[in-house]
Protein backbone atom coordinates (compact mmCIF):
# COMPACT_ATOMS: atom_id res chain seq x y z
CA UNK A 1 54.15 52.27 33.28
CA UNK A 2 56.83 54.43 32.73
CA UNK A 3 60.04 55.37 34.68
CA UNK A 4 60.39 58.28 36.79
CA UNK A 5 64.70 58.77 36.27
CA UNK A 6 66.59 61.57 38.82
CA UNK A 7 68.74 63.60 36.01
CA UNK A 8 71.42 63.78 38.24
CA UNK A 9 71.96 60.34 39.79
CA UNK A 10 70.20 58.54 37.24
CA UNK A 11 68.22 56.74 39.70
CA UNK A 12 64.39 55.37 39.27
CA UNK A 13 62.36 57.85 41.95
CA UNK A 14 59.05 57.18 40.90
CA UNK A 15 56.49 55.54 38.27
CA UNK A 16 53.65 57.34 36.02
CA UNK A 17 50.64 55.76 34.51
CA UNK A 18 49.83 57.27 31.37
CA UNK A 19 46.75 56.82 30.68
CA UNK A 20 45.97 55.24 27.02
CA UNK A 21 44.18 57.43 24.33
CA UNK A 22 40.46 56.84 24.74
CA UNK A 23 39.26 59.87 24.22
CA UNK A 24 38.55 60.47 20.64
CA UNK A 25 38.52 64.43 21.12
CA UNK A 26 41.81 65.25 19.26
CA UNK A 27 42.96 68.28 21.27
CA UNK A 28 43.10 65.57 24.26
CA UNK A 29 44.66 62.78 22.28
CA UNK A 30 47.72 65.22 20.82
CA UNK A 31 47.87 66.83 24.37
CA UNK A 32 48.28 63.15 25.47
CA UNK A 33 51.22 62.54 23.13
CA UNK A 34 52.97 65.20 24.01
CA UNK A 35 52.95 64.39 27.44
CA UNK A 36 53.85 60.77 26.64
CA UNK A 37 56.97 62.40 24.74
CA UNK A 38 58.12 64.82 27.49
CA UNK A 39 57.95 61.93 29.76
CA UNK A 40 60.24 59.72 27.49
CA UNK A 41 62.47 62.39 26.72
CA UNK A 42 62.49 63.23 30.22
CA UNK A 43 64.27 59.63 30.75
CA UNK A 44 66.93 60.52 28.40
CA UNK A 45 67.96 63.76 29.44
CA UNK A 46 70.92 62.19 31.26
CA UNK A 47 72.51 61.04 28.28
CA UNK A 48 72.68 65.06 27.22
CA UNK A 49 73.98 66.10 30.06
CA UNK A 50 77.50 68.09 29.47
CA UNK A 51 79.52 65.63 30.51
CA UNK A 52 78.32 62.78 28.71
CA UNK A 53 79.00 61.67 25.19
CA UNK A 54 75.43 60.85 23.88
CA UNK A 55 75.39 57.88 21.05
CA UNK A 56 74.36 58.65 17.41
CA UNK A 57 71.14 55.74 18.49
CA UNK A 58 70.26 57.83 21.13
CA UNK A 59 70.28 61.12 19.70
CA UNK A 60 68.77 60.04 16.84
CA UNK A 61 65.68 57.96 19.42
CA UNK A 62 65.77 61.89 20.78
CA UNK A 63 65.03 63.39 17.26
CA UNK A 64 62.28 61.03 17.06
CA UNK A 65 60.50 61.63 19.75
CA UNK A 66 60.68 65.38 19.50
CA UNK A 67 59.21 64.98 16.02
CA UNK A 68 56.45 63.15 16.68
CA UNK A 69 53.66 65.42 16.56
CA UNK A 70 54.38 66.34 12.94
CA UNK A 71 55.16 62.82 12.01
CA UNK A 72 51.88 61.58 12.53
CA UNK A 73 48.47 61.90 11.35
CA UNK A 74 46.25 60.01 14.26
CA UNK A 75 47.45 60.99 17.98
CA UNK A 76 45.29 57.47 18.49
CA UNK A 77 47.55 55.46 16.46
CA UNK A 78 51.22 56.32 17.25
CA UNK A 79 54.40 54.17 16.60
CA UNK A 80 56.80 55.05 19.14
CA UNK A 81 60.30 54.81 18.54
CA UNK A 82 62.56 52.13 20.58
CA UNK A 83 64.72 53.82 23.40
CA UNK A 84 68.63 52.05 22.48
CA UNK A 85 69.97 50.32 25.45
């Protein structure tokens, strides 16, 4: 279950289920990552605000993420990176 963060206070407001990859129809399974991905970056996107000073970990975790649809070949099988504490 993942974390639903406020970008401005930083606070938890919610939880989303993301439902695994059954479905073996790729269009579905890379639309799945990508929502997966927007979700995670979505919990970072406090870290980039202006007046923050974002570590090299987490920009780099950032990079990651955004590059996962061309980093990998089965939508079914992904390795997420590790979100730095």
């Amino acid at each position: 279950m993942a974390k639903i963060i406020d970008c401005i206070t930083g606070s938890v407001i919610g939880e989303m289920k993301t439902p695994p990859v059954e479905n073996k129809d790729l269009e579905h399974a890379w639309a799945n990552l990508r929502a997966k991905r927007l979700m995670l970056l979505a919990e970072t996107d406090i870290y980039a605000l202006s007046d923050r000073t974002m570590t090299a970990e987490m920009k780099n975790y950032r990079q990651k993420l955004r590059d996962l649809p061309s980093t990998q070949a089965d939508p079914a099988d992904i390795v997420w990176p590790t979100k730095p504490e």
